[in-house]
Structure formats: structure tokens, C-alpha cells
N, C-alpha and C. Protein backbone atom coordinates (compact mmCIF):
# COMPACT_ATOMS: atom_id res chain seq x y z
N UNK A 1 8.33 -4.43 -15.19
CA UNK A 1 8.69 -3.24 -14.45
C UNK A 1 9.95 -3.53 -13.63
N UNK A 2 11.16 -2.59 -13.44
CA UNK A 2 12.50 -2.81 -12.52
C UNK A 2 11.56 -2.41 -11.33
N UNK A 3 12.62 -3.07 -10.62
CA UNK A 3 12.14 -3.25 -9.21
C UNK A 3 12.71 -1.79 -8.74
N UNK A 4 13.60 -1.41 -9.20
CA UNK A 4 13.72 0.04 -8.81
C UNK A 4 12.22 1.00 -8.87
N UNK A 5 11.50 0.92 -9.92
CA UNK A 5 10.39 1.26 -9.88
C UNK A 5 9.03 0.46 -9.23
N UNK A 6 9.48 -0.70 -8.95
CA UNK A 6 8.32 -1.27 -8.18
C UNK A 6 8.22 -1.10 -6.71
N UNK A 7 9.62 -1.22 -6.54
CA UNK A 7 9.22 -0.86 -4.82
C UNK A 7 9.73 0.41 -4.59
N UNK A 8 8.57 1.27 -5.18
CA UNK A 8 8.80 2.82 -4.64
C UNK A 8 8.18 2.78 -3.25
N UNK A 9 8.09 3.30 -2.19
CA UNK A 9 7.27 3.53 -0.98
C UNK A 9 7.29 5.31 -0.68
N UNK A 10 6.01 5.59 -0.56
CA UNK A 10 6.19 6.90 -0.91
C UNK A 10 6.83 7.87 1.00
N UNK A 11 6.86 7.22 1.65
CA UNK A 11 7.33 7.77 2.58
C UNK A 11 7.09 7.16 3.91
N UNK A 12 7.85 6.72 5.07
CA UNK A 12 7.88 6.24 6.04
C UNK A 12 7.32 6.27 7.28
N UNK A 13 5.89 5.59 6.69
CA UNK A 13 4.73 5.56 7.70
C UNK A 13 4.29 4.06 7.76
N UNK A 14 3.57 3.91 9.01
CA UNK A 14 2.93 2.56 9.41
C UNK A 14 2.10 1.68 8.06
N UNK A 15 1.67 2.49 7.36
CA UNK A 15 1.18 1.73 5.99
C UNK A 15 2.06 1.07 5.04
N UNK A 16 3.40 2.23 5.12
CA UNK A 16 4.04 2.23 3.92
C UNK A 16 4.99 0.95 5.01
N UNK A 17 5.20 1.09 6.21
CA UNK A 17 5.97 -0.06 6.84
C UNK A 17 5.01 -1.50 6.66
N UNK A 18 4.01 -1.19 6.57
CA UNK A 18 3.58 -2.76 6.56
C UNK A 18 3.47 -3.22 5.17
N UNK A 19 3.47 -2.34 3.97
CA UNK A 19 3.73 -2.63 2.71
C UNK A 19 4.88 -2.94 2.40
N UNK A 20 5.49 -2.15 2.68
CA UNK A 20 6.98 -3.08 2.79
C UNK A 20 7.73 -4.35 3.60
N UNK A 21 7.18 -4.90 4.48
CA UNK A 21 6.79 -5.76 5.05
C UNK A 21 6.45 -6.92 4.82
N UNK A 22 5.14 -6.75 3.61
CA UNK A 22 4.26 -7.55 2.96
C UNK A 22 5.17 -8.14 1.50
N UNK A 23 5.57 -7.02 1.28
CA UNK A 23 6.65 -7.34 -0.39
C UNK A 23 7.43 -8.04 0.17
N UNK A 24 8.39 -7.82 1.16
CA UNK A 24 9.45 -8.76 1.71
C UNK A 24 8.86 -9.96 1.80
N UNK A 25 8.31 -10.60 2.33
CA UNK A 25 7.58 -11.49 3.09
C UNK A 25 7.50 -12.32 1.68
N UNK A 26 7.24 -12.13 0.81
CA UNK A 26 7.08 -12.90 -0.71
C UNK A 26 8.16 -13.45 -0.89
N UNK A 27 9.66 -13.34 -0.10
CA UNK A 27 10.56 -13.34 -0.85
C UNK A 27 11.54 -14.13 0.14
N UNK A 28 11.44 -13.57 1.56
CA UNK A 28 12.40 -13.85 2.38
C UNK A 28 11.57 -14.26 3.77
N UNK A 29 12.16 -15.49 4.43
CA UNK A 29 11.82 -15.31 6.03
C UNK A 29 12.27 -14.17 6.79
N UNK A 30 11.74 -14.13 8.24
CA UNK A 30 12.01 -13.43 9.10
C UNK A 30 12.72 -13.86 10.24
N UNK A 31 14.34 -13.69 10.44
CA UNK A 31 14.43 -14.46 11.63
C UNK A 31 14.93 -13.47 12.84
N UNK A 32 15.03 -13.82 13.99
CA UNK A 32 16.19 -13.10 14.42
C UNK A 32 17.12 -12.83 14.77
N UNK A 33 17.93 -12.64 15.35
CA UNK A 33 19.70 -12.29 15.85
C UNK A 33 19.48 -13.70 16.07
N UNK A 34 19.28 -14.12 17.50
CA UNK A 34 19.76 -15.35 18.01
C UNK A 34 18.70 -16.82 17.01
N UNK A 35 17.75 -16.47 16.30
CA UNK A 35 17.62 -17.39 15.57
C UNK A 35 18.79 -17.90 14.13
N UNK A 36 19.33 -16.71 14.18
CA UNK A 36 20.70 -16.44 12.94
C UNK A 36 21.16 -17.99 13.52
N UNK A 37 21.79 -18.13 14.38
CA UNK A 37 23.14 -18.63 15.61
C UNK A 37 22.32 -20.33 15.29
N UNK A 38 20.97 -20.50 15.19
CA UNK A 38 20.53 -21.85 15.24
C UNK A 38 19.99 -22.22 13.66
N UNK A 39 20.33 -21.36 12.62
CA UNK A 39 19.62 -21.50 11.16
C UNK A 39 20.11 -22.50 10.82
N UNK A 40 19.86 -23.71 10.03
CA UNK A 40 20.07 -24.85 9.63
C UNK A 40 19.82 -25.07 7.94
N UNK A 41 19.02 -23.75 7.00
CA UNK A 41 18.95 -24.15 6.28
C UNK A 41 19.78 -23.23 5.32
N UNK A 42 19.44 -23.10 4.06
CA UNK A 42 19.84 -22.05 2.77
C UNK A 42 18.83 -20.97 2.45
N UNK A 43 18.01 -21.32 2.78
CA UNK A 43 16.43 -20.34 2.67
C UNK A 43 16.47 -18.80 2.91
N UNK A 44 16.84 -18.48 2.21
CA UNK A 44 17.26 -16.52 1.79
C UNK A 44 16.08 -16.38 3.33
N UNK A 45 16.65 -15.26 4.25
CA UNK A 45 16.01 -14.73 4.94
C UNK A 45 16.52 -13.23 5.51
N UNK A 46 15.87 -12.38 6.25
CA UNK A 46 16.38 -11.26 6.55
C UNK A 46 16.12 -11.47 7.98
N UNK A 47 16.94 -10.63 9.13
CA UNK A 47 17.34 -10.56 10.18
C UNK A 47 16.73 -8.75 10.21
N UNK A 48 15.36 -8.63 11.20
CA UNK A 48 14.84 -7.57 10.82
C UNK A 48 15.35 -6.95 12.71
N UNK A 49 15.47 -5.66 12.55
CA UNK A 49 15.97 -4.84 13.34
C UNK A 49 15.69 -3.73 13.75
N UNK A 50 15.63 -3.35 15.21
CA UNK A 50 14.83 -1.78 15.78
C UNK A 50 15.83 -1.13 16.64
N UNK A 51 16.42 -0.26 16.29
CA UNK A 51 17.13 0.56 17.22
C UNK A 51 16.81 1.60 18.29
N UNK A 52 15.99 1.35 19.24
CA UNK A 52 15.18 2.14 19.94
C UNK A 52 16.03 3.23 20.31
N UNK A 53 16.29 4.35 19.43
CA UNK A 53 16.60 5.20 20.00
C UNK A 53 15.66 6.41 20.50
N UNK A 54 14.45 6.74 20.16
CA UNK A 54 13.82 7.83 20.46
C UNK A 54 12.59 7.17 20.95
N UNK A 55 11.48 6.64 20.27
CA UNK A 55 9.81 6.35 20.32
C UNK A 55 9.34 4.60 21.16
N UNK A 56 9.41 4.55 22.23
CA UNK A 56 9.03 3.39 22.37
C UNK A 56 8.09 3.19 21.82
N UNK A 57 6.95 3.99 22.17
CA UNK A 57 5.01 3.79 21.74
C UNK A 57 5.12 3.90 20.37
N UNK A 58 6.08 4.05 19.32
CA UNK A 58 6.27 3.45 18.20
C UNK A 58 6.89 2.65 17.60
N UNK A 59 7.36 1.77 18.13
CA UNK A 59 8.44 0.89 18.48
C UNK A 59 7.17 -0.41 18.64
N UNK A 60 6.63 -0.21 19.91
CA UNK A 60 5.09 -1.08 20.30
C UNK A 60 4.35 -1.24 18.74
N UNK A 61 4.32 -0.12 17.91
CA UNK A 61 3.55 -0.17 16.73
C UNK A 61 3.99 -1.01 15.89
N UNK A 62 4.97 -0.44 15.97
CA UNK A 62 5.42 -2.00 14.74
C UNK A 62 5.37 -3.06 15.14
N UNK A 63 5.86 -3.12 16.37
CA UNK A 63 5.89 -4.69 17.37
C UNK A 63 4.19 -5.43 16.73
N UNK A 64 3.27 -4.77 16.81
CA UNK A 64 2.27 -4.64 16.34
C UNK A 64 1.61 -4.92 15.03
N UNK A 65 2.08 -4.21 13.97
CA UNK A 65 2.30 -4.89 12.60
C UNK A 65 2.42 -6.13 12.31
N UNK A 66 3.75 -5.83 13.02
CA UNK A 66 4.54 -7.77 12.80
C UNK A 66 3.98 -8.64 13.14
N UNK A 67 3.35 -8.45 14.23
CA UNK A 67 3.22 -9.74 14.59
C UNK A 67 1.53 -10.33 13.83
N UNK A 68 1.19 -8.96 13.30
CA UNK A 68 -0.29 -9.51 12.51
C UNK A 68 0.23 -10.10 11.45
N UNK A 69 1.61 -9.75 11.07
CA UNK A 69 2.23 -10.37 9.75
C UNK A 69 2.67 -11.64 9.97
N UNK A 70 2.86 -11.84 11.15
CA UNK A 70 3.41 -13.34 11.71
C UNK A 70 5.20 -12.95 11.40
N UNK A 71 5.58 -11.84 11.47
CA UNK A 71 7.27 -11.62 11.37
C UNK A 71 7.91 -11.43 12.69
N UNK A 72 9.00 -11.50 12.86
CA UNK A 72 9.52 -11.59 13.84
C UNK A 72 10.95 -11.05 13.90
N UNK A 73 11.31 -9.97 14.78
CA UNK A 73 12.18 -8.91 14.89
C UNK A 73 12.82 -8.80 15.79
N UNK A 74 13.67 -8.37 16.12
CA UNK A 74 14.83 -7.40 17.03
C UNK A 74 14.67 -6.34 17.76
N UNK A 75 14.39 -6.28 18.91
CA UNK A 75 14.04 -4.57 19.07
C UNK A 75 15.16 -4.65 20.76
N UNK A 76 16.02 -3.05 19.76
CA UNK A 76 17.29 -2.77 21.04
C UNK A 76 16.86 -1.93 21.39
N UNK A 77 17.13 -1.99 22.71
CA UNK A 77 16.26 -1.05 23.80
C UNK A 77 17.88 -0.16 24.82
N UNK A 78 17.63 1.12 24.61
CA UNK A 78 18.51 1.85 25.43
C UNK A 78 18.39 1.74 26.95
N UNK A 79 19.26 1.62 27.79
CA UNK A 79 18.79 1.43 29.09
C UNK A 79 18.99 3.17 29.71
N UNK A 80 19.77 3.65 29.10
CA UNK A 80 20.09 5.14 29.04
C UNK A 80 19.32 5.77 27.82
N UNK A 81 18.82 7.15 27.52
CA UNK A 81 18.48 7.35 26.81
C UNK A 81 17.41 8.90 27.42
N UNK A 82 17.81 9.81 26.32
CA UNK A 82 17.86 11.19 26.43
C UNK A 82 15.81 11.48 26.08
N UNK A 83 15.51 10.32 25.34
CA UNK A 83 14.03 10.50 24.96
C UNK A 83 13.11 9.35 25.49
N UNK A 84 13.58 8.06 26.32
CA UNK A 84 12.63 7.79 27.12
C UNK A 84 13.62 6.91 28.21
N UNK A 85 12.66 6.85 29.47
CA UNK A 85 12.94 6.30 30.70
C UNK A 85 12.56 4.51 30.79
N UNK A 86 13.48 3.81 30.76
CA UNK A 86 13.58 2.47 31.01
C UNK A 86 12.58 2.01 31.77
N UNK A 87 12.57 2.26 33.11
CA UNK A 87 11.62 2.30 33.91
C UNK A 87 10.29 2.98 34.66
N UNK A 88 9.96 4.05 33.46
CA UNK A 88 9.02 4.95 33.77
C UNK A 88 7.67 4.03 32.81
N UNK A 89 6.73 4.07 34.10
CA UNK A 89 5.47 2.89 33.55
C UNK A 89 5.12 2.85 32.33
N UNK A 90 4.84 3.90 31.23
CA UNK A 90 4.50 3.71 29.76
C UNK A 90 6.01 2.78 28.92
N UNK A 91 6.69 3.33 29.59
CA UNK A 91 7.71 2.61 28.58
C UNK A 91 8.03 1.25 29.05
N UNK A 92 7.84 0.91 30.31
CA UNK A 92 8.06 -0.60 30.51
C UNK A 92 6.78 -1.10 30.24
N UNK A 93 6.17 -0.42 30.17
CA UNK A 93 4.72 -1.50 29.78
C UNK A 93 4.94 -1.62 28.23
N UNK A 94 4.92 -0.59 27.75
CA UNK A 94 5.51 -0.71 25.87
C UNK A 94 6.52 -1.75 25.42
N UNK A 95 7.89 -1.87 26.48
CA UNK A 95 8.43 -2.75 26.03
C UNK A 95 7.75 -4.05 26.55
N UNK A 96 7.43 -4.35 27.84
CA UNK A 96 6.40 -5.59 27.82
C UNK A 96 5.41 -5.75 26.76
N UNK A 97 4.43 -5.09 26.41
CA UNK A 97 3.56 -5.55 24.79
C UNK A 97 4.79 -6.14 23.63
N UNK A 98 5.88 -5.15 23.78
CA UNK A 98 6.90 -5.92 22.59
C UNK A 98 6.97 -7.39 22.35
N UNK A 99 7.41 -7.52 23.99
CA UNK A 99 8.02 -9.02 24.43
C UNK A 99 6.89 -10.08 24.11
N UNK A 100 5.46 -9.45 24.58
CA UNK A 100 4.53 -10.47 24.35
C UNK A 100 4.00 -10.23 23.25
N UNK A 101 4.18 -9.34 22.24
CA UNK A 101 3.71 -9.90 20.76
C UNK A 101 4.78 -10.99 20.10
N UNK A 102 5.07 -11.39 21.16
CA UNK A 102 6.36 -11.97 20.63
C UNK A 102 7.99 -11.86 20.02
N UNK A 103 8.11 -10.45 20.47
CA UNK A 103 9.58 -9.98 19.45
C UNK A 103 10.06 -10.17 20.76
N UNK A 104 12.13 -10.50 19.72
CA UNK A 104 12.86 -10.31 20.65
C UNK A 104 12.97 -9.16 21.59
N UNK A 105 13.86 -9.26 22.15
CA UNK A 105 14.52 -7.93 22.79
C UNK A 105 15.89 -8.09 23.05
N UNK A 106 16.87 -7.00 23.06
CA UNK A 106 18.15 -6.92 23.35
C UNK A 106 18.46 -5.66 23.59
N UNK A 107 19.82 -5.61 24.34
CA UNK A 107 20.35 -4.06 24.54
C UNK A 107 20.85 -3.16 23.92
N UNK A 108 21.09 -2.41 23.27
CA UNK A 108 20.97 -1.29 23.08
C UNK A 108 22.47 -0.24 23.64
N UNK A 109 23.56 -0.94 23.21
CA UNK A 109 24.81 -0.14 23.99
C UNK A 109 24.89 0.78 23.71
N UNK A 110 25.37 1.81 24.31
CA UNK A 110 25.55 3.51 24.41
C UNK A 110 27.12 3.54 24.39
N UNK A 111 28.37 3.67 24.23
CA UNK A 111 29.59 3.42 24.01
C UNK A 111 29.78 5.12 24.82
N UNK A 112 29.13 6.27 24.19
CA UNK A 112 29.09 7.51 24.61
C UNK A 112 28.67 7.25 26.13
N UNK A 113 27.36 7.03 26.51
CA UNK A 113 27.12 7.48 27.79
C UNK A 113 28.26 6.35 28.99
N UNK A 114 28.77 5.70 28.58
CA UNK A 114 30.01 5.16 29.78
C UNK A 114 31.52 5.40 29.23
N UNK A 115 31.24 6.53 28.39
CA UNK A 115 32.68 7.30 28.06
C UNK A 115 33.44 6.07 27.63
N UNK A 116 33.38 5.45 26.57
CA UNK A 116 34.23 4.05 25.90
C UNK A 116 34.56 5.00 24.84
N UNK A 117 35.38 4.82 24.46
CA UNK A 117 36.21 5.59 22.42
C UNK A 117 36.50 4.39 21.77
């Protein structure tokens, strides 16, 4: 079977994310940004990545996934942001579960909200 037809995923949900997840995982490590900077070997791996722009409490979910998968990710966090508050208690507690399932964290630049072109 082409892999075009093998890795169909029928649409982008927590199942279909951890199935895809699981296929990777056969194939490639998981590292992240700043593990890139210390890699030492040849060992095909992917550099997995979260752009928190809208859902923290789904953001936590995957954080969640992964880490039952034993993978390990990226998650950029807006410090500005039109759909959640940095410091409003669900979302700092969400990004704390991140941190302690073990994923990275990093920022999240806005180039728009400090008027940069």
C-alpha cells in the first residue's frame, strides 16, 4: 500500500492526533527546539511544535497525549492574545500542567501587537 494511502487520518481530532503520533513514533524521535542545538547523532527525528494561538485547555490535551506517548514538544505561548489571558488562573494553571508533563515552553512573538513590519 503507498503511504499516500496509508496514512489517511480522517480528520483532526485527539484520536486521529494520537494516531498520528503513534505512526510517527515508528519512524522518528521526538526532540525539541533546544534539544535540536545539543543533537549529537544522525538518527532521523522530528522537532514537534504548538503554536498557541487560540485553545490553551487544548493545548494541555495534547500536552497530555504526549506525554503518555513518552514524546516531547514545543508549545509557544502568546503573552498577548485576543482568545486567552496569560495570567488569568485556568490558563496559567494549563500552561503549568504543560510544563509538568514535561513539554517545553517558549514564546510566542506577536510582530503585529508591538507594531514591528
Amino acid at each position: 500500500m503507498e503511504n499516500s494511502k496509508r496514512y489517511i487520518y480522517s480528520d483532526f481530532t485527539f484520536n486521529e492526533y494520537t494516531t498520528l503520533l503513534k505512526d510517527a513514533a515508528q519512524y522518528y524521535s521526538f526532540i525539541t527546539h533546544n534539544d535540536f542545538l545539543k543533537k549529537t547523532n544522525e538518527d532521523p527525528f522530528l522537532i514537534l511544535r504548538h503554536d498557541l494561538d487560540m485553545s490553551i485547555s487544548n493545548a494541555l490535551r495534547f500536552a497530555k497525549i504526549e506525554n503518555n506517548l513518552q514524546i516531547k514538544s514545543t508549545y509557544f505561548i502568546h503573552l498577548h492574545s485576543e482568545y486567552y489571558h496569560f495570567y488569568e488562573k485556568d490558563t496559567y494553571n494549563a500552561i503549568h500542567g504543560i510544563k509538568n508533563l514535561g513539554q517545553s515552553l517558549a514564546l510566542h512573538f506577536d510582530t503585529h501587537f508591538y507594531n514591528i513590519n
